[in-house]
Structures are given as C-alpha cells and as structure tokens.
C-alpha atoms as a PDB file:
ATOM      1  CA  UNK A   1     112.932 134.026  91.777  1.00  0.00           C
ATOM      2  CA  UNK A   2     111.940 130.187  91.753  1.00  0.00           C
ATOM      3  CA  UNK A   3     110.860 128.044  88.847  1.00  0.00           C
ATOM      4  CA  UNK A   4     107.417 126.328  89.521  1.00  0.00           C
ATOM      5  CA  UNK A   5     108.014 122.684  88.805  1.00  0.00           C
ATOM      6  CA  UNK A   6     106.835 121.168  85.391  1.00  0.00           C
ATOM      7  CA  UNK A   7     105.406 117.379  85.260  1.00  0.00           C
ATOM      8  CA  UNK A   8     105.636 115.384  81.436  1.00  0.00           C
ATOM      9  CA  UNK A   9     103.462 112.649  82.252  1.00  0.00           C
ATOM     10  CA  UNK A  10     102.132 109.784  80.046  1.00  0.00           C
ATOM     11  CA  UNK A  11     101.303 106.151  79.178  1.00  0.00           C
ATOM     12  CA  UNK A  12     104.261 104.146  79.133  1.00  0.00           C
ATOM     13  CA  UNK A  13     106.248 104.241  75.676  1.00  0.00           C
ATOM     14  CA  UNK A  14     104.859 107.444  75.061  1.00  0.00           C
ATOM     15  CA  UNK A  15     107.944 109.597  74.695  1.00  0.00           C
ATOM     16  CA  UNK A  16     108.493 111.059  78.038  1.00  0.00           C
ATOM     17  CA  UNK A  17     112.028 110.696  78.239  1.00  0.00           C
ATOM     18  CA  UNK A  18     113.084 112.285  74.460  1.00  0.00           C
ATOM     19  CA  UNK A  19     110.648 115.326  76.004  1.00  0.00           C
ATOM     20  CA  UNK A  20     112.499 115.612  79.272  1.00  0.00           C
ATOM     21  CA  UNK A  21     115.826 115.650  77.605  1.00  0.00           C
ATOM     22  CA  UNK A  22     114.579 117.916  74.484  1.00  0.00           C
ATOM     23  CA  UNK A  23     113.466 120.665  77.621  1.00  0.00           C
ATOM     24  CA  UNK A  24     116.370 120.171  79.265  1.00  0.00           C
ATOM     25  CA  UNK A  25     118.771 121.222  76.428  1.00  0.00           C
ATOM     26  CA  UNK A  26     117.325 124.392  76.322  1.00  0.00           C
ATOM     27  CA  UNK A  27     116.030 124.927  79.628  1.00  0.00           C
ATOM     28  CA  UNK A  28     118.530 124.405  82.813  1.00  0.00           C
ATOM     29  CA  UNK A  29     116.479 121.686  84.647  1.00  0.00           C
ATOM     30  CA  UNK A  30     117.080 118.777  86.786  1.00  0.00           C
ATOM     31  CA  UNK A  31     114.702 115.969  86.640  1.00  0.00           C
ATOM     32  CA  UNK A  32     112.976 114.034  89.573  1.00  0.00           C
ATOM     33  CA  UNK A  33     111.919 110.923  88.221  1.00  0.00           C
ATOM     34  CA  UNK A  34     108.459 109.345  88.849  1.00  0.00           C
ATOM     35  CA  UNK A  35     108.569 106.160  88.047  1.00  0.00           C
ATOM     36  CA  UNK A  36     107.836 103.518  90.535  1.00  0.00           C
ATOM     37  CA  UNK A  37     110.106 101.122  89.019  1.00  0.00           C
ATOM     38  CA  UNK A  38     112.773 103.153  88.150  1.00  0.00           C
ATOM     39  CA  UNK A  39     114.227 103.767  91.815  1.00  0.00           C
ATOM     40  CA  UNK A  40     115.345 100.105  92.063  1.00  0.00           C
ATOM     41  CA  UNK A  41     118.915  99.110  91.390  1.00  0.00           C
ATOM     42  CA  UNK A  42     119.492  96.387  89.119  1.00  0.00           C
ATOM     43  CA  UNK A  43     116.515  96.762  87.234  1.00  0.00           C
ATOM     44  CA  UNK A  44     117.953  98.907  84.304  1.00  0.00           C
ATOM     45  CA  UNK A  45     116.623  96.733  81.082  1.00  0.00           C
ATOM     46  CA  UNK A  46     112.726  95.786  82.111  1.00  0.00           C
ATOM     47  CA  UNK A  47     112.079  99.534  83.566  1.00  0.00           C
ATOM     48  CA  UNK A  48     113.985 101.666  80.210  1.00  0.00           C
ATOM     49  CA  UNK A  49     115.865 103.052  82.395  1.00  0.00           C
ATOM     50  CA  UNK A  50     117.656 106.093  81.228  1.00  0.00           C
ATOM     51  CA  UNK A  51     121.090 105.316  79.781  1.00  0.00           C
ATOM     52  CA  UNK A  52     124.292 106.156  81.452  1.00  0.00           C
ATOM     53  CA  UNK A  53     124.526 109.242  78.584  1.00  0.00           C
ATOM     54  CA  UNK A  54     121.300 110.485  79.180  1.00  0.00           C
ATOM     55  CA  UNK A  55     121.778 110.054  83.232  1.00  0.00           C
ATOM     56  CA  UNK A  56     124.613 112.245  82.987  1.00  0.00           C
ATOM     57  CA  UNK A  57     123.443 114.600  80.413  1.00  0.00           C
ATOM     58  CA  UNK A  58     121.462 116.408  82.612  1.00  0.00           C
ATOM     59  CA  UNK A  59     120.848 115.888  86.878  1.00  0.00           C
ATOM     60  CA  UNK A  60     118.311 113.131  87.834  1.00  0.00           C
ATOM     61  CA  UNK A  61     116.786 111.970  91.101  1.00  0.00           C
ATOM     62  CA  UNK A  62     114.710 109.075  92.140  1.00  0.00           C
ATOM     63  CA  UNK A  63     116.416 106.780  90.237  1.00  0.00           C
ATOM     64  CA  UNK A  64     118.757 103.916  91.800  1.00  0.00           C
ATOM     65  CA  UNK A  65     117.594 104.590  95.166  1.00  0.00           C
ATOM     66  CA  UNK A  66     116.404 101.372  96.390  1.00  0.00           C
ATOM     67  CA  UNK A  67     117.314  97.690  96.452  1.00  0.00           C
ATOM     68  CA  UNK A  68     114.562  95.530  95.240  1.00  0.00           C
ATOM     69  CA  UNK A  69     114.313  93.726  98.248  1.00  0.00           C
ATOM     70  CA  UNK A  70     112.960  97.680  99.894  1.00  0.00           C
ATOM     71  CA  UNK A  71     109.599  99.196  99.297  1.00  0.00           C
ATOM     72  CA  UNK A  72     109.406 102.604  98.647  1.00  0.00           C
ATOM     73  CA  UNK A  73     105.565 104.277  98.689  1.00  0.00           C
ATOM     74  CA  UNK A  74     103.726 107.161  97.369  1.00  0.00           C
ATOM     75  CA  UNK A  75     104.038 109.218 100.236  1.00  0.00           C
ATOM     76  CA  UNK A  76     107.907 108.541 100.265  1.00  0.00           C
ATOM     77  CA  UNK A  77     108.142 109.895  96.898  1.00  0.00           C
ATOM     78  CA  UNK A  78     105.987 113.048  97.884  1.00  0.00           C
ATOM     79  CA  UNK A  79     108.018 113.541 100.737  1.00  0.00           C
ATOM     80  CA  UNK A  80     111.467 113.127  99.122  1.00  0.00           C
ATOM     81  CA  UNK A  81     110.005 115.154  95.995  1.00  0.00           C
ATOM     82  CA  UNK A  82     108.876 118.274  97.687  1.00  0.00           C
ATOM     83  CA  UNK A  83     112.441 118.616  99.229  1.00  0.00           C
ATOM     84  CA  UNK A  84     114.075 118.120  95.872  1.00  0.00           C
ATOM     85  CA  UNK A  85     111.628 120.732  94.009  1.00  0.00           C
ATOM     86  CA  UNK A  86     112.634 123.529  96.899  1.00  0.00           C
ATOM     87  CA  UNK A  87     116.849 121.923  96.418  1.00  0.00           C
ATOM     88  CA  UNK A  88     116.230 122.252  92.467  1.00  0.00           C
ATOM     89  CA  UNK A  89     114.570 125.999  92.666  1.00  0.00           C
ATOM     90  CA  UNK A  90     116.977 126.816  95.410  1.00  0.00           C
ATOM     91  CA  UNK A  91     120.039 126.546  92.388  1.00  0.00           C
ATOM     92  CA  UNK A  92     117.544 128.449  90.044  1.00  0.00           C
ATOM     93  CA  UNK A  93     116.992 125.496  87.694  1.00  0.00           C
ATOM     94  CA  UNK A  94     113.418 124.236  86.956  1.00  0.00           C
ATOM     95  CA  UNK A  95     112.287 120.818  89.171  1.00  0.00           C
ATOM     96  CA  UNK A  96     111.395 118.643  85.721  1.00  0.00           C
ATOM     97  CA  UNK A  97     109.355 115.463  86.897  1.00  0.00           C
ATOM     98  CA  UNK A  98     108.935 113.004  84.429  1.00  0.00           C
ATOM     99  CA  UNK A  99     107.479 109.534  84.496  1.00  0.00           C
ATOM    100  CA  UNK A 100     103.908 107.669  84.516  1.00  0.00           C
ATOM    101  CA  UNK A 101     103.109 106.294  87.975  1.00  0.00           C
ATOM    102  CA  UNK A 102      99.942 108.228  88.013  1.00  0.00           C
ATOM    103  CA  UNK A 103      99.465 107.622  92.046  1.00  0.00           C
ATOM    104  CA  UNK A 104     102.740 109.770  92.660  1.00  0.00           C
ATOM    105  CA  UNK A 105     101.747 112.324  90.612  1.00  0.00           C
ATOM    106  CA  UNK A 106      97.770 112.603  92.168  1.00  0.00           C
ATOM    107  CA  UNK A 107      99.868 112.264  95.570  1.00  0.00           C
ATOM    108  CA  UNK A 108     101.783 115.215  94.847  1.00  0.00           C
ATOM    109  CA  UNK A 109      99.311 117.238  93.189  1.00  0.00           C
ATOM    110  CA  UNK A 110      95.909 116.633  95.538  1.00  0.00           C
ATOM    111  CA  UNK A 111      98.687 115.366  99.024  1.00  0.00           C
ATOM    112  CA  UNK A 112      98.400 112.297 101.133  1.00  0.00           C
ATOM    113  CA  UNK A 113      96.623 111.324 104.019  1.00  0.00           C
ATOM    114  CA  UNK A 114      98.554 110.230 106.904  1.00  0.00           C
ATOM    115  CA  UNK A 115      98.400 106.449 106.651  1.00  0.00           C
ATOM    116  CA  UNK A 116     100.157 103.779 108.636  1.00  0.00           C
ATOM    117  CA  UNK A 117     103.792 102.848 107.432  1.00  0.00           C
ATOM    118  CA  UNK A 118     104.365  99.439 106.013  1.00  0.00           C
ATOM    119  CA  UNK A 119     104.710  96.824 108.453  1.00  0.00           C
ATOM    120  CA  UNK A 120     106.858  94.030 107.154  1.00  0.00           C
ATOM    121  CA  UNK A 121     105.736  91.263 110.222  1.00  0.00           C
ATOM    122  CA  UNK A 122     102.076  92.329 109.474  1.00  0.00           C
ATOM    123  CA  UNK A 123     102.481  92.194 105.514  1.00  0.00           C
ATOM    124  CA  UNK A 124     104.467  88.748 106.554  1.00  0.00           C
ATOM    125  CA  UNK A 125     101.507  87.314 108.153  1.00  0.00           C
ATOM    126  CA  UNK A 126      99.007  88.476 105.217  1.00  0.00           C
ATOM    127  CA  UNK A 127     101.258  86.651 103.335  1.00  0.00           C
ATOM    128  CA  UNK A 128     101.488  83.392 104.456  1.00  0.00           C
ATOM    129  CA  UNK A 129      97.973  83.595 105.169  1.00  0.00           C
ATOM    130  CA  UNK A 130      97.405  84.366 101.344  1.00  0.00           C
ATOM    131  CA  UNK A 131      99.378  81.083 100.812  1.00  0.00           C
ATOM    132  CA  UNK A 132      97.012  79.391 102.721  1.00  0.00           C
ATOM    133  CA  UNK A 133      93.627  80.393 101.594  1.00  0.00           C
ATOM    134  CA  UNK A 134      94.504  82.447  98.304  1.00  0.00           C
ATOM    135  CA  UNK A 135      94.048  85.974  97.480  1.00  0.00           C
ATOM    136  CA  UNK A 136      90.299  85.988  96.656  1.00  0.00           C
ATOM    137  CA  UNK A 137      89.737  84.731 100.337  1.00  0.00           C
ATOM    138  CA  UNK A 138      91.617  87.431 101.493  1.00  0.00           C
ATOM    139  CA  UNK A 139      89.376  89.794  99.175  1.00  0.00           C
ATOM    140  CA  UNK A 140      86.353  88.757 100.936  1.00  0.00           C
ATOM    141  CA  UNK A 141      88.130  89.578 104.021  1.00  0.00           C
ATOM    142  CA  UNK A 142      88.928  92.815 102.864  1.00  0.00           C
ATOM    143  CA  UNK A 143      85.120  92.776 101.747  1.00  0.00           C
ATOM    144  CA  UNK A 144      83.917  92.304 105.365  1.00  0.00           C
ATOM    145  CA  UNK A 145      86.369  95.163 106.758  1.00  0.00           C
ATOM    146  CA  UNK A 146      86.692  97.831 103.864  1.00  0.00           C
ATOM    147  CA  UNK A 147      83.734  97.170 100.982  1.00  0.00           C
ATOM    148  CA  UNK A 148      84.711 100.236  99.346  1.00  0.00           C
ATOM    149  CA  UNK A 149      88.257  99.305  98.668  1.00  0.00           C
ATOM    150  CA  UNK A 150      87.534  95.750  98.133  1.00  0.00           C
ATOM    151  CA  UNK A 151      84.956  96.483  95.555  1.00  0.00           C
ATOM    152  CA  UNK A 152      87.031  98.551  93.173  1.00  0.00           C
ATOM    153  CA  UNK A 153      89.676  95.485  93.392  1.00  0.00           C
ATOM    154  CA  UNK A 154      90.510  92.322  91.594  1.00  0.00           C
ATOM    155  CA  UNK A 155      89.889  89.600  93.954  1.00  0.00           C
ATOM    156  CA  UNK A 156      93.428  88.609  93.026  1.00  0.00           C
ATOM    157  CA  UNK A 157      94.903  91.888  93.029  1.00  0.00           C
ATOM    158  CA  UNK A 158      97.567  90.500  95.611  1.00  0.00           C
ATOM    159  CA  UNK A 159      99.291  94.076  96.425  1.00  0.00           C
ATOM    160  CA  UNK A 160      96.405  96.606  97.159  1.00  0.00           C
ATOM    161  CA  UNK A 161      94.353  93.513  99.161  1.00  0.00           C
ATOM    162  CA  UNK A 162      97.665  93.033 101.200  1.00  0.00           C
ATOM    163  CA  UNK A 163      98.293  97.013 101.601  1.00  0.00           C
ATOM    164  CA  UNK A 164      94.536  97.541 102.459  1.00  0.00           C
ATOM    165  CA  UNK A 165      94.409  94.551 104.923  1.00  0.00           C
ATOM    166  CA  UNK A 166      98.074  96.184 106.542  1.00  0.00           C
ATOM    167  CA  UNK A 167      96.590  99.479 106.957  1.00  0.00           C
ATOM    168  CA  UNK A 168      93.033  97.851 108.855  1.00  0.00           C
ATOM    169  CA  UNK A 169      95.064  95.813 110.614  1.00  0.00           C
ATOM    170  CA  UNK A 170      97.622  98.522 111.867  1.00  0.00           C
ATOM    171  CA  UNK A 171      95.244 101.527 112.485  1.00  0.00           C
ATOM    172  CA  UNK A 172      91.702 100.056 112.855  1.00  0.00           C
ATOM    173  CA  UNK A 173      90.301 101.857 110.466  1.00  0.00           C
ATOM    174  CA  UNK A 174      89.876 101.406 106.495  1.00  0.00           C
ATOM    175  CA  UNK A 175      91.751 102.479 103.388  1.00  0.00           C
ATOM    176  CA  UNK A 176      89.126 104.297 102.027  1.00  0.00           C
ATOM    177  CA  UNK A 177      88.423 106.437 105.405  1.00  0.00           C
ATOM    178  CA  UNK A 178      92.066 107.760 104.556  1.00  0.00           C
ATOM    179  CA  UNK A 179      91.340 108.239 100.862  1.00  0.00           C
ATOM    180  CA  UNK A 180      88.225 110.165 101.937  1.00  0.00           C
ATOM    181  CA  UNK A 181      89.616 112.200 104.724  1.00  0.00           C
ATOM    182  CA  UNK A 182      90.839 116.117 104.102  1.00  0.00           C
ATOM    183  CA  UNK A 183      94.268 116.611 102.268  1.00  0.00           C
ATOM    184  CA  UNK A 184      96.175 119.469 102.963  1.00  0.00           C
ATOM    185  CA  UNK A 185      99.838 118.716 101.580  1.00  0.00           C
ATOM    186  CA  UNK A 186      99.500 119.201  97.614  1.00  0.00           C
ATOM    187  CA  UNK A 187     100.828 121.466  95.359  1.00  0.00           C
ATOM    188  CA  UNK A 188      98.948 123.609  93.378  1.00  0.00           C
ATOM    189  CA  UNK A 189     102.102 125.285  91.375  1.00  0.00           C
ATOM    190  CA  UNK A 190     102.407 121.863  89.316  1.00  0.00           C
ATOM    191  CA  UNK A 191     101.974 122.189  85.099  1.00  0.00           C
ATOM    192  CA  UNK A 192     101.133 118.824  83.902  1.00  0.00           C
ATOM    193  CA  UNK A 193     102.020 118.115  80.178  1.00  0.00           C
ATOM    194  CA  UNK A 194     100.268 115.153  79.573  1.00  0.00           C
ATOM    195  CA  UNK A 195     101.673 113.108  76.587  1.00  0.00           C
ATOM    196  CA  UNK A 196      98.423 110.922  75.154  1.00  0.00           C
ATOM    197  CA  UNK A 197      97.718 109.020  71.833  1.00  0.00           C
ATOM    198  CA  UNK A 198      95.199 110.018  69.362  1.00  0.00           C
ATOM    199  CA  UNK A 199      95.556 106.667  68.164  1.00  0.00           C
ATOM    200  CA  UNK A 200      96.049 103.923  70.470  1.00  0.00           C
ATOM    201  CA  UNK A 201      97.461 101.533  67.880  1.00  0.00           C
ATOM    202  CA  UNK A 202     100.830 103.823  67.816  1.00  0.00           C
ATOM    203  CA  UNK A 203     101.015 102.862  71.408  1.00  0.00           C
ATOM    204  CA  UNK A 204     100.455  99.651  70.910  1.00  0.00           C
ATOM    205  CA  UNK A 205     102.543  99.112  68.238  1.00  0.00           C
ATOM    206  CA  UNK A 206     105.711 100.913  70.223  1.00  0.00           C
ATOM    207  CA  UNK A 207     104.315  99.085  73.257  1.00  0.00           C
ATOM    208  CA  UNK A 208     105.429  96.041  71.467  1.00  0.00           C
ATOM    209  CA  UNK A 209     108.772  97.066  69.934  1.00  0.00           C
ATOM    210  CA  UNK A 210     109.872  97.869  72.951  1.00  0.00           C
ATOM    211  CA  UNK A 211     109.430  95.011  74.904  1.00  0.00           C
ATOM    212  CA  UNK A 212     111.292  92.907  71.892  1.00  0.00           C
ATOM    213  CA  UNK A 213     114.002  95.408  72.362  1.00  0.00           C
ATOM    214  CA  UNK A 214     114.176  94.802  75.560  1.00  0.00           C
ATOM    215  CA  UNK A 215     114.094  90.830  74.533  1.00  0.00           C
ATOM    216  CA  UNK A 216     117.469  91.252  72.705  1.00  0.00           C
ATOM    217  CA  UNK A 217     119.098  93.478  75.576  1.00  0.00           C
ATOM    218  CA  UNK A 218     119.164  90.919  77.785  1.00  0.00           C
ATOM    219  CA  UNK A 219     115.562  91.212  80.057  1.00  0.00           C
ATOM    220  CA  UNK A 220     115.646  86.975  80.664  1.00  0.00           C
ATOM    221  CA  UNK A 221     119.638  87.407  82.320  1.00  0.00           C
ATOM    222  CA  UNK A 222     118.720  90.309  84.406  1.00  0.00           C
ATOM    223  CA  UNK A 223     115.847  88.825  85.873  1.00  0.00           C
ATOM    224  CA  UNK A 224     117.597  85.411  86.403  1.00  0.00           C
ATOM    225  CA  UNK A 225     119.968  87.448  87.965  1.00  0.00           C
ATOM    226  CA  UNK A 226     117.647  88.797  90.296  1.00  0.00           C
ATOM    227  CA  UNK A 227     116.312  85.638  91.464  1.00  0.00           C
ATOM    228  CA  UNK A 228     120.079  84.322  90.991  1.00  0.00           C
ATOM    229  CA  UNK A 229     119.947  86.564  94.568  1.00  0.00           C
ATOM    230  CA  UNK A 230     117.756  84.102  96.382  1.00  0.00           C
ATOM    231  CA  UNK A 231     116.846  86.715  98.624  1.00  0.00           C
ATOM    232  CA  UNK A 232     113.549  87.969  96.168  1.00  0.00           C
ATOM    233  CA  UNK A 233     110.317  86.503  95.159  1.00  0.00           C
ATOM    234  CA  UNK A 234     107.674  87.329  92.699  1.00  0.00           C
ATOM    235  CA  UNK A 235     104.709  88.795  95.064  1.00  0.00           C
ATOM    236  CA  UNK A 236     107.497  91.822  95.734  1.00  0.00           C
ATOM    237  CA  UNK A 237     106.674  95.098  94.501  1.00  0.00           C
ATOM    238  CA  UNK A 238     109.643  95.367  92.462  1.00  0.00           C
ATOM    239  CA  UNK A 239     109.141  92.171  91.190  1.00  0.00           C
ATOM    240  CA  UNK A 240     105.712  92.973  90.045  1.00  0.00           C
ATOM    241  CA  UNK A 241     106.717  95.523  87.701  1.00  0.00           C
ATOM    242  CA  UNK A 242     105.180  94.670  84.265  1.00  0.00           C
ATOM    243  CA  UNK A 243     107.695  92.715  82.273  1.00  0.00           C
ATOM    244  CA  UNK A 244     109.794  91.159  85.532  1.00  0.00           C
ATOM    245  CA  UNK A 245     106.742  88.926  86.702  1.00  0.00           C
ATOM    246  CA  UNK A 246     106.048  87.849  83.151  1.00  0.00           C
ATOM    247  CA  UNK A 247     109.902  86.971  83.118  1.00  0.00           C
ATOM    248  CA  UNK A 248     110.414  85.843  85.934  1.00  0.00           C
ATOM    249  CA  UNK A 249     107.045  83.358  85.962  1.00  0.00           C
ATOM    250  CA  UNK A 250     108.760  82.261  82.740  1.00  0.00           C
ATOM    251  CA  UNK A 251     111.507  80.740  84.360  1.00  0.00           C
ATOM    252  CA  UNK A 252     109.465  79.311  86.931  1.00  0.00           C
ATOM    253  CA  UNK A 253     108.068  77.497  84.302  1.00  0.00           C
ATOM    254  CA  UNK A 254     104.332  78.471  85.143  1.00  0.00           C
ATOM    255  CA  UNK A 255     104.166  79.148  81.314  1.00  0.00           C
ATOM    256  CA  UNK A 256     106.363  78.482  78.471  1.00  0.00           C
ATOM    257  CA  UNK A 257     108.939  80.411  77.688  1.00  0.00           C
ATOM    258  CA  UNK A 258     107.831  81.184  73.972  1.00  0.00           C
ATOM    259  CA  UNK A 259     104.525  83.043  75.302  1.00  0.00           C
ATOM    260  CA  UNK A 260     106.716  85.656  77.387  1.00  0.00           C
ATOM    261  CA  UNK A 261     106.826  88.238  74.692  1.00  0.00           C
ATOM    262  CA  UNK A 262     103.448  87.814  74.068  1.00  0.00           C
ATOM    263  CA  UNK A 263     102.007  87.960  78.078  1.00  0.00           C
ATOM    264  CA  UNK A 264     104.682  91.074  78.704  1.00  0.00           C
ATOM    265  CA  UNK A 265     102.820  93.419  75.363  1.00  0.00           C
ATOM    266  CA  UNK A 266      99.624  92.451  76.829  1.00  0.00           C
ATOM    267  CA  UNK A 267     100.667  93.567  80.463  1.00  0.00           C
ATOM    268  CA  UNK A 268     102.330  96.467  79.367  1.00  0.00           C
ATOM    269  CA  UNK A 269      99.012  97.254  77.284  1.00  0.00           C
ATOM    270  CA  UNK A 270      96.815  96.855  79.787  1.00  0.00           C
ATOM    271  CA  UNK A 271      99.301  99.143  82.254  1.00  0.00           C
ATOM    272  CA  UNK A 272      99.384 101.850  79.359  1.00  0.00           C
ATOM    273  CA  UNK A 273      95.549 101.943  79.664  1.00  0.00           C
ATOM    274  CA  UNK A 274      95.101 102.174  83.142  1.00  0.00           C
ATOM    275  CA  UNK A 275      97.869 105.034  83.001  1.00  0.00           C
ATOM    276  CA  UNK A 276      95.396 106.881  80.378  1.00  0.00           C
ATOM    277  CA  UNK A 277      92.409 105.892  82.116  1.00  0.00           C
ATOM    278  CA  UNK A 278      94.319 107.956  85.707  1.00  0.00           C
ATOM    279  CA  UNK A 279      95.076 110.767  82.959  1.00  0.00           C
ATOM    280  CA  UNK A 280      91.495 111.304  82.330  1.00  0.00           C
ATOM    281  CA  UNK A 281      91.014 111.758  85.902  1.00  0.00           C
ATOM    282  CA  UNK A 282      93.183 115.098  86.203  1.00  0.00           C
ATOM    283  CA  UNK A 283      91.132 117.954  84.025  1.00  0.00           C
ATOM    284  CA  UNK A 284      93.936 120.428  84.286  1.00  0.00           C
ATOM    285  CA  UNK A 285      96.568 118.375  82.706  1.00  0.00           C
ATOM    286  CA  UNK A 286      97.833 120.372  78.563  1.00  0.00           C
ATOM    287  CA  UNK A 287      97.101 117.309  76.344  1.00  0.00           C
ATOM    288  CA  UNK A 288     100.006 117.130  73.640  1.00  0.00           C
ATOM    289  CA  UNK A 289      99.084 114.073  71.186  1.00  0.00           C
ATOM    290  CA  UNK A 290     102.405 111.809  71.344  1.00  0.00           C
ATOM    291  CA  UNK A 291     101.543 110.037  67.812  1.00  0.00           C
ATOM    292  CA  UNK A 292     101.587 113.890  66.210  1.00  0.00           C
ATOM    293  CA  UNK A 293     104.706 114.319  64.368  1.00  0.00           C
ATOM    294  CA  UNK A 294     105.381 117.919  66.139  1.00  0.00           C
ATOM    295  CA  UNK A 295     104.767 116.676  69.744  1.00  0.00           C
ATOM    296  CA  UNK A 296     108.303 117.601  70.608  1.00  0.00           C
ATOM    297  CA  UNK A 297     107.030 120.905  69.204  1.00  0.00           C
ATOM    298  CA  UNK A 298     104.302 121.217  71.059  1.00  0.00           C
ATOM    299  CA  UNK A 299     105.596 120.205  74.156  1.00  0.00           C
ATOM    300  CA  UNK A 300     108.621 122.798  74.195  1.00  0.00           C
ATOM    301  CA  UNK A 301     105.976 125.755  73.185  1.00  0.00           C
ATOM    302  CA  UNK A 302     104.105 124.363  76.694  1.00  0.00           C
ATOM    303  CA  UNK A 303     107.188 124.635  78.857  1.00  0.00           C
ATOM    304  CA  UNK A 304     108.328 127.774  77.421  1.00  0.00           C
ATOM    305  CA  UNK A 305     104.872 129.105  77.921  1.00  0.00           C
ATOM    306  CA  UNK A 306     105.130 127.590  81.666  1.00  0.00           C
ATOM    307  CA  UNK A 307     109.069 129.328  81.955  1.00  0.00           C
ATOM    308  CA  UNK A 308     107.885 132.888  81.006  1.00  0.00           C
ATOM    309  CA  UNK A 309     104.368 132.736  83.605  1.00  0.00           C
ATOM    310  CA  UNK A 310     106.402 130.027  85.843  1.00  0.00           C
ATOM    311  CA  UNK A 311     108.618 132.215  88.458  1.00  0.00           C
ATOM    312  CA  UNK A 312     107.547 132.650  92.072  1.00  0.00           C
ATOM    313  CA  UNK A 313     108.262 134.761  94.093  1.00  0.00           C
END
C-alpha cells in the first residue's frame, strides 16, 4: 500500500515548517519542499531555510539544488516532484510537501502545459532590449502579441513580461494559449492543508519579526556575498526573491540603507497576500487558522484523518 501525498501550504511566516516537522514526528514522512527560493544554495538566511537540525531530522528534497546563477521552473518542480512522491511511497513513508509557491502547487495539482524551455540567448536579448527601452515598453509589446497576459501584469513586472515575450518568441504562439489549452498531468490524490490567518495583523506582525531576525543573522553579508560573486545581478530570479532585491538594491545604493527593513516587511506583505489571494483560488484546500492557538492541533487531526483514508492501492 502507498501513502497519497499530503501538501501544508500557506502565506509565508505562517507556520509551515513547525507543521511539517510536528507530522513528521509521528508520521514517517519525507518532505519535498516547495519553495521557489529554497532550492538555491547560498541563500540560507533571506529564504528561512530549514536549519541543519531540522534538515536532518527528518528527509528533505528540493532544497540546495540549484546555484543562483540556474533557473529552475514550475514544470521542473512537477516533474522532479512526481518522481519523488512515487520514490517516497515506494519506501512506504508519506510524500509531505510543504512550502508557499502557490504556482508549483496549482502545477502539480491541475498539470502543465507543454511550454517552450527557457532560452537564455532569447531571455539575453529581452534583456538588453529592456535596458534600452524599459520594461513598460516591453509591456506594450507584450500588449500587441499576448493582451491577455499583458493585461493581468504590472507594466514593470520584469520576470513574467520577459518569460511571456520568451515563450512568443520561441513557439509563435502566446502564454495564455498554453494556460488555456487541456491539462492532463495533475494529480488528483493531493490533500491540501492550507494554513491561513483569521487575522491578518498576526501575519503581519510575524511578517515583521522575522525579517528583523533575519536582520541580526546576517541577511546584508550573505547578499554582499552573493554579489561578492560578480557573476549575479538583481533582474535574476533568485535574486528577486523578496528580501534579496530589497538587500541587495540597498547596497547599490538605489535607497538608503536605513529603509531596508522597512521596504523588505512591505514586500514580504504584499507576497503573503498574493499567496492568500492564490489560496482562495483552490476550493478543496482544509483551512486550519494559523493565528488559533491549537493549529498544530488541528493540523495533525487533518493528516491523521488523511493517513487512515490515505493508502492506495
């Protein structure tokens, strides 16, 4: 008999990690990560990365898997995860994913259309064109070519205007054609545990004491030590993790330094609610309120309620 795999999802600073390890004492699990940030090495402080005890407390995947100078996308993580869910049932243990890039988790759970890979001379070019002209220019290309992508973006939302531009530019046809064409890859054995605030001030405030933590652990010496590489620059995806642009802008002196604490909250607010807002979107996720004082409770009646209905055959 397998385990069907079990998803704790969440805004960030929510308490998905205390729940992961909490299941994981009593359940035998291993845990596939899905965070975004998480699989780059050398980015341990900014992304609250799991500490060496908790790393080797119990299996994890995902994590340390790429050098932030390497992209890694959402249908790489599908693909890698659905191997690692059959590897995790195979030894009998339950495939735990944990984390709150809300795109993986949609990937995996509704699949992936089949678009074009990245193309680093094409994203090159988009680049230096964006360097040019500027980002909203390149949005009202994207507006000529794709209006349905281009109208749910920023016009200086420099990563999706780039990726949409790559994939018109390498296939011909529009991002939204693949968003909008049949799926047939996702999984429909996924549980999603969904850990949400009933009052968004909690978040906020551990939003904020989290980020000074991360202040006093050093966040200012690992990102100097990132761009210490000379090989990196801010417009990378790793690099636009929330709390590594703010720091590493700092340094660039585009704003002073004594307003970094105060731009990384607001970015790590504003990612927290467009985590929630991708929440909403997914009816079947088991809401346990994170700001309850028996979450942990409530979360390990969930996945033992998922263990005893969860085998397959």
């Amino acid at each position: 008999m397998k385990l069907k795999p079990l998803v704790i999802a969440g805004p960030t600073a929510s308490g998905k990690t205390a729940a992961a390890l909490a299941i994981a004492e009593r359940i035998p699990s291993e845990i596939i990560s899905v965070d975004s940030a998480l699989v780059y090495r050398g980015m341990d402080i900014g992304t609250a990365k799991p500490t060496a005890t908790e790393l080797a407390s119990v299996p994890h995947h995902l994590i340390n898997i790429r050098d932030p100078l390497q992209a890694y996308s959402a249908a790489e993580f599908v693909r890698d995860a659905h191997v690692l869910i059959e590897d995790i049932q195979a030894r009998g243990k339950l495939p735990l994913l944990v984390g709150g890039t809300m795109l993986y988790i949609k990937a995996l759970m509704d699949g992936i259309d089949d678009m074009p890979a990245a193309d680093a001379a094409l994203r090159a070019a988009i680049e230096a064109q964006a360097q040019k002209l500027g980002w909203p220019a390149l949005h009202a290309q994207l507006m000529q070519v794709d209006p349905i992508t281009a109208q749910r973006l920023s016009p200086n939302d420099s990563q999706r205007i780039q990726r949409a531009l790559e994939v018109f530019q390498a296939s011909g046809q529009a991002l939204s054609s693949f968003h909008a064409a049949q799926k047939n890859t996702g999984r429909d054995d996924l549980t999603l545990i969904s850990l949400e605030p009933h009052d968004r001030a909690w978040l906020h405030q551990r939003i904020a004491q989290r980020f000074e933590l991360m202040m006093q652990q050093g966040l200012l010496n690992e990102v100097a030590q990132l761009r210490a590489r000379g090989d990196l620059h801010v417009n990378l995806p790793s690099m636009r993790c929330v709390g590594y642009r703010q720091s590493w802008e700092a340094l660039e002196g585009v704003f002073p330094m004594q307003e970094l604490s105060e731009r990384g909250i607001a970015a790590t607010r504003q990612l927290a609610k467009r985590q929630i807002t991708w929440l909403r979107s997914m009816p079947q996720r088991q809401i346990v309120p994170c700001d309850a004082p028996e979450a942990l409770t409530q979360v390990m009646a969930l996945a033992q309620t998922h263990l005893s209905s969860g085998h397959i055959a």
